[in-house]
N, C-alpha and C. Protein backbone atom coordinates (compact mmCIF):
# COMPACT_ATOMS: atom_id res chain seq x y z
N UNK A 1 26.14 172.45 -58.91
CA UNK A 1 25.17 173.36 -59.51
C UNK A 1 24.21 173.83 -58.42
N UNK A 2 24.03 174.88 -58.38
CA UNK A 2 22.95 175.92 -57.48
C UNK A 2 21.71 176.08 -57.96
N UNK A 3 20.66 176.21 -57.16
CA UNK A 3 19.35 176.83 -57.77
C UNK A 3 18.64 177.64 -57.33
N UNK A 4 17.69 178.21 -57.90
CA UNK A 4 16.70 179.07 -56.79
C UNK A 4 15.91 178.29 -56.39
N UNK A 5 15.22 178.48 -55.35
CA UNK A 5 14.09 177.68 -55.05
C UNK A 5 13.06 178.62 -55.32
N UNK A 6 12.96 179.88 -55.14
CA UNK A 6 11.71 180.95 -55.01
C UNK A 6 11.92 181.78 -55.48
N UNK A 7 11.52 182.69 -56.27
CA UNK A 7 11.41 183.91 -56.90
C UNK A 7 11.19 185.18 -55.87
N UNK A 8 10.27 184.94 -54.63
CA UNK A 8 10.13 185.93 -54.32
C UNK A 8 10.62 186.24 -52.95
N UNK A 9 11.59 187.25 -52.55
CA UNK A 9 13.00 187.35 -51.96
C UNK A 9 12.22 187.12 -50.33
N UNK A 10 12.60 186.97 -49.36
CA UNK A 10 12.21 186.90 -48.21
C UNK A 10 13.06 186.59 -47.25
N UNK A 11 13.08 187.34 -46.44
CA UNK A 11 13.96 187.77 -45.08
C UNK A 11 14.72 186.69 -44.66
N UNK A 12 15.55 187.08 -43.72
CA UNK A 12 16.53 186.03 -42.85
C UNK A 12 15.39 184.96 -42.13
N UNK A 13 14.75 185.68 -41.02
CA UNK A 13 13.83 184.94 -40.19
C UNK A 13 12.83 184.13 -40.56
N UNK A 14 12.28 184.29 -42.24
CA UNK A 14 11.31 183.64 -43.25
C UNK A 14 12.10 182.35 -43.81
N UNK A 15 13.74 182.68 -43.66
CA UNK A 15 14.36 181.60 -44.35
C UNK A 15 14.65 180.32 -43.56
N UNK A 16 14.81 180.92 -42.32
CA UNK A 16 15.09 179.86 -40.88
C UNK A 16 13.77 178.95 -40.44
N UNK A 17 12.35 179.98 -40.94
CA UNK A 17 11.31 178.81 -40.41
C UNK A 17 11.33 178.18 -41.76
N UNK A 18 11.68 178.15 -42.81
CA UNK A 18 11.12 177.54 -43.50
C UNK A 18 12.06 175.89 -43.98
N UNK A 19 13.25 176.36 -43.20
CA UNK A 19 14.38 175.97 -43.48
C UNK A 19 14.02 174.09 -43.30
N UNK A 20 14.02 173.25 -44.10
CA UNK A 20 13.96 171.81 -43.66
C UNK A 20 15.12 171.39 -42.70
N UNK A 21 14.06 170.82 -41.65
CA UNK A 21 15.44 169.70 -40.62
C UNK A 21 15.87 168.94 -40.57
N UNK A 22 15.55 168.24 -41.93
CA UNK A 22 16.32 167.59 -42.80
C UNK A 22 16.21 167.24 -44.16
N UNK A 23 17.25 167.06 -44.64
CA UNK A 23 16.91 166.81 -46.56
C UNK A 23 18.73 166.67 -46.78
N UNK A 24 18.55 166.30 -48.03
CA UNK A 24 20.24 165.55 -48.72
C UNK A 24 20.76 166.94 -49.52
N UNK A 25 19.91 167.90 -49.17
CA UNK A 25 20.40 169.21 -49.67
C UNK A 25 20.62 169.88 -48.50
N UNK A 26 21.06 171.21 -49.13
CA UNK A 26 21.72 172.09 -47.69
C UNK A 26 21.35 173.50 -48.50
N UNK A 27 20.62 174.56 -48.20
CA UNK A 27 20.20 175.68 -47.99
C UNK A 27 20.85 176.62 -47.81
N UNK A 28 21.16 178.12 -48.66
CA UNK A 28 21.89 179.20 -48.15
C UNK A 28 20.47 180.56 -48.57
N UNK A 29 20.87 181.32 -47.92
CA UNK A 29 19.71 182.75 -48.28
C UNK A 29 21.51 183.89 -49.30
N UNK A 30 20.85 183.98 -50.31
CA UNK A 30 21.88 184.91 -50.66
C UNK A 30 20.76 186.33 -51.20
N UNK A 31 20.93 187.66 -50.33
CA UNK A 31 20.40 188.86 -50.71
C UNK A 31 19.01 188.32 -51.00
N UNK A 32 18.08 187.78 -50.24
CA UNK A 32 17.01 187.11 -49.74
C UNK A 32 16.18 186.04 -50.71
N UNK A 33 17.12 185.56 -51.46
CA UNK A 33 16.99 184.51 -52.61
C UNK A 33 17.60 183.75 -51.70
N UNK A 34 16.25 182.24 -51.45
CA UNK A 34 16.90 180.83 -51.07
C UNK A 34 17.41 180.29 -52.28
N UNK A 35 18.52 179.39 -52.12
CA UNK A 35 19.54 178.79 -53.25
C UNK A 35 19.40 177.21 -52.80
N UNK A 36 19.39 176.61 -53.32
CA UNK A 36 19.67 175.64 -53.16
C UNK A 36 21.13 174.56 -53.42
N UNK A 37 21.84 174.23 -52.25
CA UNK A 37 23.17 173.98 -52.31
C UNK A 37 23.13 172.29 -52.38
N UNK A 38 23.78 171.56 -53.12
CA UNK A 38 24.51 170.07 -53.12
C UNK A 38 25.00 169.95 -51.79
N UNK A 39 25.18 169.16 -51.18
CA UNK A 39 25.73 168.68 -49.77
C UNK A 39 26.89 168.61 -50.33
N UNK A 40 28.32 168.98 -49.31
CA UNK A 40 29.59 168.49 -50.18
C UNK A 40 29.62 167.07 -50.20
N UNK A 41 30.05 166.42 -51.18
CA UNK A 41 30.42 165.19 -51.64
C UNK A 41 31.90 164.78 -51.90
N UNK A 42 32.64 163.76 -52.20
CA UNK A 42 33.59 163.42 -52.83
C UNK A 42 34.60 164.08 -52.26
N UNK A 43 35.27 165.06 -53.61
CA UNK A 43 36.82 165.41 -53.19
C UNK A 43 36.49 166.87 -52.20
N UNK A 44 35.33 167.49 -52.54
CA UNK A 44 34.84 168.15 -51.63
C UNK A 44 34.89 168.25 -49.92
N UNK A 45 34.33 167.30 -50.09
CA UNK A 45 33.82 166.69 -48.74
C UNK A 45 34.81 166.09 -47.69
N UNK A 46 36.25 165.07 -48.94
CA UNK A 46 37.08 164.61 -47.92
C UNK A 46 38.03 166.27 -47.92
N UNK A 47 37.76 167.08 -48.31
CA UNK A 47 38.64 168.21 -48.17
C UNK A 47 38.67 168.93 -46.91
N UNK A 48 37.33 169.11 -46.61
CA UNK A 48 36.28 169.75 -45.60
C UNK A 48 37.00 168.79 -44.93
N UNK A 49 36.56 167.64 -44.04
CA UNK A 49 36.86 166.60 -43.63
C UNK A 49 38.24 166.94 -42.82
N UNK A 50 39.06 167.00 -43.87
CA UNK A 50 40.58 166.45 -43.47
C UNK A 50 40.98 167.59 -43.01
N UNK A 51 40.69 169.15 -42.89
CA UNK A 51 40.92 170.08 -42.99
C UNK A 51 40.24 170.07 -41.01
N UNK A 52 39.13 169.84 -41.02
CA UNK A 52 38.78 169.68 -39.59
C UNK A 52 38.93 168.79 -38.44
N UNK A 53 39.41 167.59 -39.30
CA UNK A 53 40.52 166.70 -38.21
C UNK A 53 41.62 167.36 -38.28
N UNK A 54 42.64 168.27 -38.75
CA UNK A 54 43.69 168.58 -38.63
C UNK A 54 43.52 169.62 -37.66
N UNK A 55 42.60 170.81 -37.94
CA UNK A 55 42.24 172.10 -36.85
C UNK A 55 41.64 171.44 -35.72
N UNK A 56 40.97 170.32 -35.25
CA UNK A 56 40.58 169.90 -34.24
C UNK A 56 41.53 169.39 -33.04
N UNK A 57 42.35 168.63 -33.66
CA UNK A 57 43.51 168.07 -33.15
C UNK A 57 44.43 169.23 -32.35
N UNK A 58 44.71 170.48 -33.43
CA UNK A 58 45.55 171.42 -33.06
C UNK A 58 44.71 171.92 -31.80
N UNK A 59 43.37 171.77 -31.74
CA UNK A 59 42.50 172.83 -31.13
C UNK A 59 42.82 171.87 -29.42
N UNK A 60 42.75 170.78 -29.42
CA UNK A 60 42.96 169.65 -28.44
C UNK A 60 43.81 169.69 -28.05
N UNK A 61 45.53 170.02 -28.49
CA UNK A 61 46.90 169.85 -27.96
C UNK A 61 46.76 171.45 -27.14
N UNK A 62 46.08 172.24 -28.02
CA UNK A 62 46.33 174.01 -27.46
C UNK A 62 45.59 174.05 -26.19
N UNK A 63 44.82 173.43 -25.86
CA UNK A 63 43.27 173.62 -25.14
C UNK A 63 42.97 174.57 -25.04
N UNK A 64 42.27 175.05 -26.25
CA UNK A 64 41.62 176.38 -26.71
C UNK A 64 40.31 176.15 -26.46
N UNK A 65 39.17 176.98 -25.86
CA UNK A 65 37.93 176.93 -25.35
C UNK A 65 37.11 177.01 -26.95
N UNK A 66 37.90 176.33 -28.12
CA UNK A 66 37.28 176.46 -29.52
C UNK A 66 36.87 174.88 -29.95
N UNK A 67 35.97 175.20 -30.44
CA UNK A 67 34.80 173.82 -31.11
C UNK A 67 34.32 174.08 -33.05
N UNK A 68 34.48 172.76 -33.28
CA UNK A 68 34.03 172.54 -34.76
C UNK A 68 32.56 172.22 -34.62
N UNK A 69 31.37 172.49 -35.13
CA UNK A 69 30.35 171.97 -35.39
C UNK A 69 29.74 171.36 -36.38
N UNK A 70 28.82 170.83 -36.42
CA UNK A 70 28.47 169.65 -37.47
C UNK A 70 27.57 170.66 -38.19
N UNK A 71 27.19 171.78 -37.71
CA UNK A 71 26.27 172.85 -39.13
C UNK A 71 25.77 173.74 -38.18
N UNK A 72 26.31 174.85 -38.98
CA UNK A 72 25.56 176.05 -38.44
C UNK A 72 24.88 177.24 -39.98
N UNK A 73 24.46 178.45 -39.35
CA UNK A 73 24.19 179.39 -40.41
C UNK A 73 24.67 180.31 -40.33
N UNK A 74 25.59 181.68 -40.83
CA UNK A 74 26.00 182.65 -40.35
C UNK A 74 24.91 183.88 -41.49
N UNK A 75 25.14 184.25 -40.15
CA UNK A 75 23.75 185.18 -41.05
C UNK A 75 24.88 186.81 -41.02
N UNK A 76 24.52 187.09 -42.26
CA UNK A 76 25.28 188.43 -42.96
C UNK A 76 25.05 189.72 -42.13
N UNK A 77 25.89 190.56 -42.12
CA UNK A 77 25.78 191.93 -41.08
C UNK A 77 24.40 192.46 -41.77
N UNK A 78 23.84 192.65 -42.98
CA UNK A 78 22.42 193.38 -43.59
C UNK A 78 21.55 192.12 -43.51
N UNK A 79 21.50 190.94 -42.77
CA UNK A 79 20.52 190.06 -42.17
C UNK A 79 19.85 190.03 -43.58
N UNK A 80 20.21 189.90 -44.74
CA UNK A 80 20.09 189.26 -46.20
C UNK A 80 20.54 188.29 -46.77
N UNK A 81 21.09 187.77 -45.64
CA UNK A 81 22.17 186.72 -46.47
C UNK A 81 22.06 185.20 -45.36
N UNK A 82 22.10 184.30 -45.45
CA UNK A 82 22.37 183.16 -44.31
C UNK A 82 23.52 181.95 -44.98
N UNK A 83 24.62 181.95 -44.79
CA UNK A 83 25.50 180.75 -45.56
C UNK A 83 26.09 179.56 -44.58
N UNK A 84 26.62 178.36 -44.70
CA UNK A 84 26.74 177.30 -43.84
C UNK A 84 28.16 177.42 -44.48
N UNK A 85 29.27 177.12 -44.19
CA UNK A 85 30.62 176.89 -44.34
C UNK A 85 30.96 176.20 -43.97
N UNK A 86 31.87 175.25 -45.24
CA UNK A 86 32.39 174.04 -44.78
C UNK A 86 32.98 173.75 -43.56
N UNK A 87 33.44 174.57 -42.99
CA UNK A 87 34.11 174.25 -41.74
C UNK A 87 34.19 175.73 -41.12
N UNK A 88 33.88 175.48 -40.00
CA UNK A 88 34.00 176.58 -39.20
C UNK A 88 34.27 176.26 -37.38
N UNK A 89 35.32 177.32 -37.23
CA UNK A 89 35.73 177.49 -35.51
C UNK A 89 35.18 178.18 -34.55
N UNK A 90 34.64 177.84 -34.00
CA UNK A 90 33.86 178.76 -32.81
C UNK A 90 34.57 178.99 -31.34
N UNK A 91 34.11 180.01 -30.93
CA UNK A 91 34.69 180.41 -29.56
C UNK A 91 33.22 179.97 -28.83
N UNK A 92 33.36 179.02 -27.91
CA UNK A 92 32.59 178.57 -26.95
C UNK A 92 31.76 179.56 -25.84
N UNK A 93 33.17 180.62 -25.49
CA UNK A 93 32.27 181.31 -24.29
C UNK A 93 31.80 182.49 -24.71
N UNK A 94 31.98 182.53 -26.27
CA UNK A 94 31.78 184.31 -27.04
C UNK A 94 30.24 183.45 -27.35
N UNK A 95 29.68 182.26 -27.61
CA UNK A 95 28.61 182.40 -28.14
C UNK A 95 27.44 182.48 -26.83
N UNK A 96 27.69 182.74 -25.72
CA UNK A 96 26.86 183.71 -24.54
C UNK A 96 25.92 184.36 -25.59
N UNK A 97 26.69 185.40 -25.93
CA UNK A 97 26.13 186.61 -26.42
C UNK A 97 25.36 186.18 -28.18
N UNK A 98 25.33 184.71 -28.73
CA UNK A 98 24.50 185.30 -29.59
C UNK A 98 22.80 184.74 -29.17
N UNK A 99 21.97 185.47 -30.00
CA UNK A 99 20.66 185.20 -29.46
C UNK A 99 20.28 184.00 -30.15
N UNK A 100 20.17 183.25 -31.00
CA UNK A 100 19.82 182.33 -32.15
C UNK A 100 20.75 181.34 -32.06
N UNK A 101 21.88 181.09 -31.13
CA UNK A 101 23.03 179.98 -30.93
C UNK A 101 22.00 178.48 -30.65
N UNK A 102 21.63 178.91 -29.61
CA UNK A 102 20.88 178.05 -28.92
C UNK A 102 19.93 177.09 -29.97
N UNK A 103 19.03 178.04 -30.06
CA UNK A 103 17.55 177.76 -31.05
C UNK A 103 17.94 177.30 -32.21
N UNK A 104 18.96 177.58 -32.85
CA UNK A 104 18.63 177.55 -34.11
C UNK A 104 20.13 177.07 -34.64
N UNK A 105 21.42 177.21 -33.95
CA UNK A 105 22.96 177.32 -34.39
C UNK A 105 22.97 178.58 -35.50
N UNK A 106 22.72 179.84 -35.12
CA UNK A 106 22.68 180.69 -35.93
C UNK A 106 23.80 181.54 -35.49
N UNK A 107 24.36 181.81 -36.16
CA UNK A 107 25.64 183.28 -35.90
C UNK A 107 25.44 184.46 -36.69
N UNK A 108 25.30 185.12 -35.26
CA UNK A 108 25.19 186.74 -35.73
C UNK A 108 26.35 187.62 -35.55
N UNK A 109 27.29 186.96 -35.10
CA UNK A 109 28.48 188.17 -34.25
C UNK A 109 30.24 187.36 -34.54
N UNK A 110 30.69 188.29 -35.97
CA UNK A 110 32.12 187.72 -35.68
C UNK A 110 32.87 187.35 -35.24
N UNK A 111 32.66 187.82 -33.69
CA UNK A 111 33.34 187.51 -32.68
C UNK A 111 33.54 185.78 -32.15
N UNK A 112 32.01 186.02 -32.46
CA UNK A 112 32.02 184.24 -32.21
C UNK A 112 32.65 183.21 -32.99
N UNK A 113 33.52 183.76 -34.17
CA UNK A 113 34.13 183.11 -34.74
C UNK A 113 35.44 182.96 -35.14
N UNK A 114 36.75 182.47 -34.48
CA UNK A 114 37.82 182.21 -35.07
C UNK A 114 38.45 182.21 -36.57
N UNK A 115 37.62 180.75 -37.10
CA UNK A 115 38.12 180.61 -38.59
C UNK A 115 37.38 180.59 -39.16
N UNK A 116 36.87 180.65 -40.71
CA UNK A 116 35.88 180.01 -40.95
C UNK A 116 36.38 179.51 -42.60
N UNK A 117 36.02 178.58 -43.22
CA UNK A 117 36.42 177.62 -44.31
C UNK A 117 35.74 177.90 -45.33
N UNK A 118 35.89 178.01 -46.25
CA UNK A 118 35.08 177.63 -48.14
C UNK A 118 35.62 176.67 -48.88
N UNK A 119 35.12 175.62 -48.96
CA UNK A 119 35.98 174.83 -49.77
C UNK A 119 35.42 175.14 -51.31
N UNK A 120 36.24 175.60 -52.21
CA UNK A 120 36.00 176.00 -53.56
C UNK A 120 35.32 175.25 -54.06
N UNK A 121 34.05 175.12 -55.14
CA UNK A 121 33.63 174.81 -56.47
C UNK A 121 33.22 175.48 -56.96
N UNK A 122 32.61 174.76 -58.47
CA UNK A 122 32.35 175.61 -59.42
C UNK A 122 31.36 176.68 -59.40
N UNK A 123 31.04 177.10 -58.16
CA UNK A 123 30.25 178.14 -57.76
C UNK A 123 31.26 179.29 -57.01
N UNK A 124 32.64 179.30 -57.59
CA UNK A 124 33.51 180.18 -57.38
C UNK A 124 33.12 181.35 -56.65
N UNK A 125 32.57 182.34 -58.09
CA UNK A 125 32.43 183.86 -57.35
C UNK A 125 31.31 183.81 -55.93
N UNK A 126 30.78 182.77 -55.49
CA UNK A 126 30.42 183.58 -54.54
C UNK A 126 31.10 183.21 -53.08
N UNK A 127 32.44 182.29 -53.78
CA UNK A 127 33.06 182.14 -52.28
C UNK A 127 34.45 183.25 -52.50
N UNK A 128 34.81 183.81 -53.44
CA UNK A 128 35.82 184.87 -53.68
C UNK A 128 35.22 186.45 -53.52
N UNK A 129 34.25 186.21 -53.92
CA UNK A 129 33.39 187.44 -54.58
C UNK A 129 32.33 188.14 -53.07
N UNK A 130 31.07 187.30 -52.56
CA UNK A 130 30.29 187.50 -52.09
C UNK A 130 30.44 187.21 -50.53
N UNK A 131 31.03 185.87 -50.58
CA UNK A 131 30.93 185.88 -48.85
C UNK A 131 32.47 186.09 -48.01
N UNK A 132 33.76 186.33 -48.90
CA UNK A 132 34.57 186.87 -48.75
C UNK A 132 34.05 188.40 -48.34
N UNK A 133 33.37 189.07 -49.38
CA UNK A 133 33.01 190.54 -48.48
C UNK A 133 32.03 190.41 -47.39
N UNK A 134 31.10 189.38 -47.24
CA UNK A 134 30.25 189.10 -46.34
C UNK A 134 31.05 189.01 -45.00
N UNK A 135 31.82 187.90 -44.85
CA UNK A 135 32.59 188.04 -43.50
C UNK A 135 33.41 188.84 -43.16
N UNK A 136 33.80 189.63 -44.37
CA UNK A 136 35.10 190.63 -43.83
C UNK A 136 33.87 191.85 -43.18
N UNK A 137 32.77 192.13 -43.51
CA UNK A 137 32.05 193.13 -43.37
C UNK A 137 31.40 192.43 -41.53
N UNK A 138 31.57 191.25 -41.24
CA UNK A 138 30.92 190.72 -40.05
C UNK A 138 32.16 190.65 -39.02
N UNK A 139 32.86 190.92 -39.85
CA UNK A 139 34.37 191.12 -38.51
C UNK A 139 35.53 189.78 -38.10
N UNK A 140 34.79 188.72 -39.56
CA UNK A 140 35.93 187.16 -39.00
C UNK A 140 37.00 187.54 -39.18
N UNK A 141 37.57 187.14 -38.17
CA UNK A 141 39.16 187.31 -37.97
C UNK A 141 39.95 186.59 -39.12
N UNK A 142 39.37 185.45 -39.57
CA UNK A 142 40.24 184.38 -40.40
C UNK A 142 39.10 183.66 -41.42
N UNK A 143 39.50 183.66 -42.93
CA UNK A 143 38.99 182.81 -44.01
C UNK A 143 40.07 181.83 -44.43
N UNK A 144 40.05 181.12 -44.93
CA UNK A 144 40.59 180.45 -45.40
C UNK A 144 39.38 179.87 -47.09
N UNK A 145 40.03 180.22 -47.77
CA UNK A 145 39.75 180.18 -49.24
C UNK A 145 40.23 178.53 -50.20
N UNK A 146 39.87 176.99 -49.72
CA UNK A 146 40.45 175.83 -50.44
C UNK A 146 40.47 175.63 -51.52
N UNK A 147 40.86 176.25 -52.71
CA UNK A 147 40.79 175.56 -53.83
C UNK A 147 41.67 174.26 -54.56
N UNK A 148 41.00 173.25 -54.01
CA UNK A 148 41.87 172.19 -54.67
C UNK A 148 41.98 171.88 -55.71
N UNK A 149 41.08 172.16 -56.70
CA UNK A 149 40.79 171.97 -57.99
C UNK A 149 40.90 173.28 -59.05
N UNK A 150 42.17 174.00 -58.50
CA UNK A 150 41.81 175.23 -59.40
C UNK A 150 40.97 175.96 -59.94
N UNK A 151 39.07 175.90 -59.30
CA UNK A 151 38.17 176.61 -60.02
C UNK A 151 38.31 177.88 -60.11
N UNK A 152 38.92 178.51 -59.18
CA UNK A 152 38.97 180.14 -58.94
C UNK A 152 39.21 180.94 -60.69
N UNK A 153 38.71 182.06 -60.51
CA UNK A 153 39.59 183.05 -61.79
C UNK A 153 40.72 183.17 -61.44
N UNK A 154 41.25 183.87 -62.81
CA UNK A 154 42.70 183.79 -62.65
C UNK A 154 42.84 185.05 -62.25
N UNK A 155 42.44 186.33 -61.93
CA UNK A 155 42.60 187.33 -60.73
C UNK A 155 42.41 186.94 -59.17
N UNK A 156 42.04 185.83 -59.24
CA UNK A 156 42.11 185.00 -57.87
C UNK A 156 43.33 184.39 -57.27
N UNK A 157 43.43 183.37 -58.39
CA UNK A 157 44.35 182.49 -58.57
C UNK A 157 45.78 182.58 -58.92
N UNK A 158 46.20 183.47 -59.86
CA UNK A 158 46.91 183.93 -60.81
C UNK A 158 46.98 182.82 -61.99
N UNK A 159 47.72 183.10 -62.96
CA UNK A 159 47.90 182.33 -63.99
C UNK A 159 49.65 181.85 -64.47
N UNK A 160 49.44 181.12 -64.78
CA UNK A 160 48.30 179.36 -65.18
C UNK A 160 47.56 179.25 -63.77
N UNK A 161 46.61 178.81 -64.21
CA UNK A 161 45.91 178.82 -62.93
C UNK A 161 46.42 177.27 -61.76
N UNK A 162 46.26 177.20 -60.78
CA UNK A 162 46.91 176.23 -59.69
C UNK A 162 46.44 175.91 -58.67
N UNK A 163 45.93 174.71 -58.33
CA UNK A 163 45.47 174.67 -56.76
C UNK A 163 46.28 175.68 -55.90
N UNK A 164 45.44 176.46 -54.90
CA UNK A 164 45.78 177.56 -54.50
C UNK A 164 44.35 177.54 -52.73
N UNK A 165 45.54 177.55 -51.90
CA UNK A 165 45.02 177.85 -50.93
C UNK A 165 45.42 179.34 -49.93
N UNK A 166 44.43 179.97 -49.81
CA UNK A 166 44.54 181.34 -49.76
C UNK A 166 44.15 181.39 -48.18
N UNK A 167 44.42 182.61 -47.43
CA UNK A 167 44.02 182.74 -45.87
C UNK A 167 43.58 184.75 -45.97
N UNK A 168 42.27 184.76 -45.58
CA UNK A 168 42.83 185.97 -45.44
C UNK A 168 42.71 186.48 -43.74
N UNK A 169 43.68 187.41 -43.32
CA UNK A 169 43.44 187.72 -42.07
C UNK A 169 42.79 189.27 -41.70
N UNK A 170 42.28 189.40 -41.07
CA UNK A 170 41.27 190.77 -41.06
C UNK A 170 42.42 191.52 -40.19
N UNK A 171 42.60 192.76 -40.90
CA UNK A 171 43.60 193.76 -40.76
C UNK A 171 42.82 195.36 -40.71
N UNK A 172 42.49 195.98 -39.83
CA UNK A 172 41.57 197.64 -39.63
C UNK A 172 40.55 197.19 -40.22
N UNK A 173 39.44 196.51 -40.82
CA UNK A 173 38.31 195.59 -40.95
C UNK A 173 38.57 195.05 -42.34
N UNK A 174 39.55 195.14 -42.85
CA UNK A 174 39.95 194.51 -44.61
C UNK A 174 41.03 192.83 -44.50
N UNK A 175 40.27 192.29 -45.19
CA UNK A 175 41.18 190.98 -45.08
C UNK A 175 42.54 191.22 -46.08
N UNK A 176 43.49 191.02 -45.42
CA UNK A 176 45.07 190.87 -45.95
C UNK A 176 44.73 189.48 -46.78
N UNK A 177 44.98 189.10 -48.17
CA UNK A 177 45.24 187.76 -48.13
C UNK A 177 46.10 187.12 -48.35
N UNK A 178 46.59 185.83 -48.10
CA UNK A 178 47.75 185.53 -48.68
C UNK A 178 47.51 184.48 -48.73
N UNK A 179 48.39 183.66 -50.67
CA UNK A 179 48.22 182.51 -51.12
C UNK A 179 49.34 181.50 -50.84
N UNK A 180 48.85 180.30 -50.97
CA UNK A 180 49.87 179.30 -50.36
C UNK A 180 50.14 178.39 -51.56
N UNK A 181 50.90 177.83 -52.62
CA UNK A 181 51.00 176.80 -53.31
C UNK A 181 51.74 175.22 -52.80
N UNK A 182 51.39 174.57 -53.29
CA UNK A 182 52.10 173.25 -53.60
C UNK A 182 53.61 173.43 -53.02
N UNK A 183 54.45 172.94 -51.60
CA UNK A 183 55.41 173.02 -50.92
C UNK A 183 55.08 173.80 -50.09
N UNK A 184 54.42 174.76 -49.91
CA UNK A 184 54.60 175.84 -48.57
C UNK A 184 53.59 175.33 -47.41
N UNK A 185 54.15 175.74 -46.66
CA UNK A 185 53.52 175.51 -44.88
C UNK A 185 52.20 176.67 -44.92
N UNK A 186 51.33 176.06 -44.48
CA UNK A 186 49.81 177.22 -44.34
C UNK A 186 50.35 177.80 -42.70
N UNK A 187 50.16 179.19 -42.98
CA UNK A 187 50.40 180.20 -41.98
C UNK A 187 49.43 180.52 -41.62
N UNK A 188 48.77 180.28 -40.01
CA UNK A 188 47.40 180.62 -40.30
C UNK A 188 47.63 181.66 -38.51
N UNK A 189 47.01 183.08 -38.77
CA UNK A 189 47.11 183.86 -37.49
C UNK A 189 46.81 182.84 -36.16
N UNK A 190 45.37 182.33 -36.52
CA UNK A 190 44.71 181.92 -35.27
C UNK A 190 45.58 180.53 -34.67
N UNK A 191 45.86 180.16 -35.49
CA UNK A 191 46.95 178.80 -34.95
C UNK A 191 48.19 178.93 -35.91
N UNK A 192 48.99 179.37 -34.89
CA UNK A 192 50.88 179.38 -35.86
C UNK A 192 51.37 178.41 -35.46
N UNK A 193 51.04 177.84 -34.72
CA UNK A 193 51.61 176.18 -34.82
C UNK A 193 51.68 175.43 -35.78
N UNK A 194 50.32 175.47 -36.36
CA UNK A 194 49.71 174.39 -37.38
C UNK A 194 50.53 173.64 -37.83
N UNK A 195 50.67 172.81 -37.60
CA UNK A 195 51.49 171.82 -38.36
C UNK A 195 50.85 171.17 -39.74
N UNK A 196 51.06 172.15 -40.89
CA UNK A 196 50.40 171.38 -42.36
C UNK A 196 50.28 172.31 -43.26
N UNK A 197 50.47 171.26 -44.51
CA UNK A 197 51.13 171.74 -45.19
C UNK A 197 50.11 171.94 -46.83
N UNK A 198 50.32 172.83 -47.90
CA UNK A 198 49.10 172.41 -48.79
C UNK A 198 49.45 171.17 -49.64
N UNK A 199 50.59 170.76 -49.46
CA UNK A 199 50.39 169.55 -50.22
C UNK A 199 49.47 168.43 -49.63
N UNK A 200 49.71 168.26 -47.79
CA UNK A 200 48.81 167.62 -47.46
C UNK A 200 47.52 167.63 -47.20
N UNK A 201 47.02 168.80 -47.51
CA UNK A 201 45.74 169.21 -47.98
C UNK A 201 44.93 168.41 -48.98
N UNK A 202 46.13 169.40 -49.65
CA UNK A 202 45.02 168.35 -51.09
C UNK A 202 46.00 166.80 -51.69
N UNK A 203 46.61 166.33 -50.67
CA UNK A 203 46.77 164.80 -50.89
C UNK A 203 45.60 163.86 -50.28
N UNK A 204 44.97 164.89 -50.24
CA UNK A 204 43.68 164.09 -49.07
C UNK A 204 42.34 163.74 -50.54
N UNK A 205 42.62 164.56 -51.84
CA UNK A 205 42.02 163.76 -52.76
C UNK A 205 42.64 163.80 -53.98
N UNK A 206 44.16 163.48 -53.97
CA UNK A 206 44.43 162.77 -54.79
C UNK A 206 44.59 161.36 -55.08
């Protein structure tokens, strides 16, 4: 469950000082409403988890100049928005160029980003809906969409609805997407190696 914290809307840069440096919650700015987010937990959490020991590993055999971090913010192309994603890939020598890397782990520039993760809950539409157009509009090359628990709609999902892990890849600035079920190998642009599969995804909380 999500909340507001404030009624009255206030900027990217209002959201970062105000932002706690620490608390058992975790903070997003959506269209300049702070929200208040649950830390992932549980099947959540080992999802996130297992999903970034697997891309880390790949990232280690490739020796790709790419890094996982323990939290960042990506702040939206209309600087209205600030969201943390479960997992996200960074390009090491692209973040030169952002100004707020340093200070703050802030991302302003798609570029600086390889993959980036949502692990689904019941706060669906705004990982299908809102920050799906958010990053396709910031230029990420790669989403990846986890729903282990089938929350998605079923124009998401299709029906009957199904754990469903989705990728989309940014194609003339529109994400292509494509869904993966139960037996199939995840195809992912940025690593075609990958070795994994969605069953072993989400055997990670069954």
């Amino acid at each position: 469950m999500t909340a507001r914290l404030l009624e009255t809307p206030v900027s990217f840069n209002q959201f970062i000082e105000w932002l706690p440096e620490s608390s058992e919650q975790r903070y997003e700015l959506h269209r300049g409403v702070i929200i208040e987010m649950p830390k992932p937990r549980g099947k959540h959490s080992q999802v996130a988890g297992y999903i970034a020991l697997k891309v880390g590993i790949e990232i280690e055999r490739l020796e790709r100049p790419y890094f996982i971090p323990k939290e960042c913010i990506v702040r939206s192309l209309d600087k209205e928005s600030g969201y943390e994603p479960d997992v996200i890939v960074l390009d090491a020598p692209a973040l030169m160029d952002e100004p707020q890397w340093e200070s703050g782990s802030i991302l302003t520039l798609g570029k600086s980003i390889k993959v980036i993760v949502e692990v689904i809950s019941t706060n669906w539409r705004d990982d299908y809906l809102t920050k799906l157009g958010e990053y396709e509009a910031l230029g990420i090359p790669e989403l990846w969409l986890v729903d282990y628990a089938a929350f998605g709609g079923r124009r998401y999902i299709g029906s009957p609805k199904q754990p469903t892990f989705t990728i989309g890849s940014l194609v003339d600035g529109e994400y292509e997407l494509q869904q993966f079920r139960s037996g199939d190998r995840i195809l992912s642009p940025t690593f075609p190696e990958l070795n994994l599969t969605v069953d072993q995804v989400f055997a990670a909380v069954s």
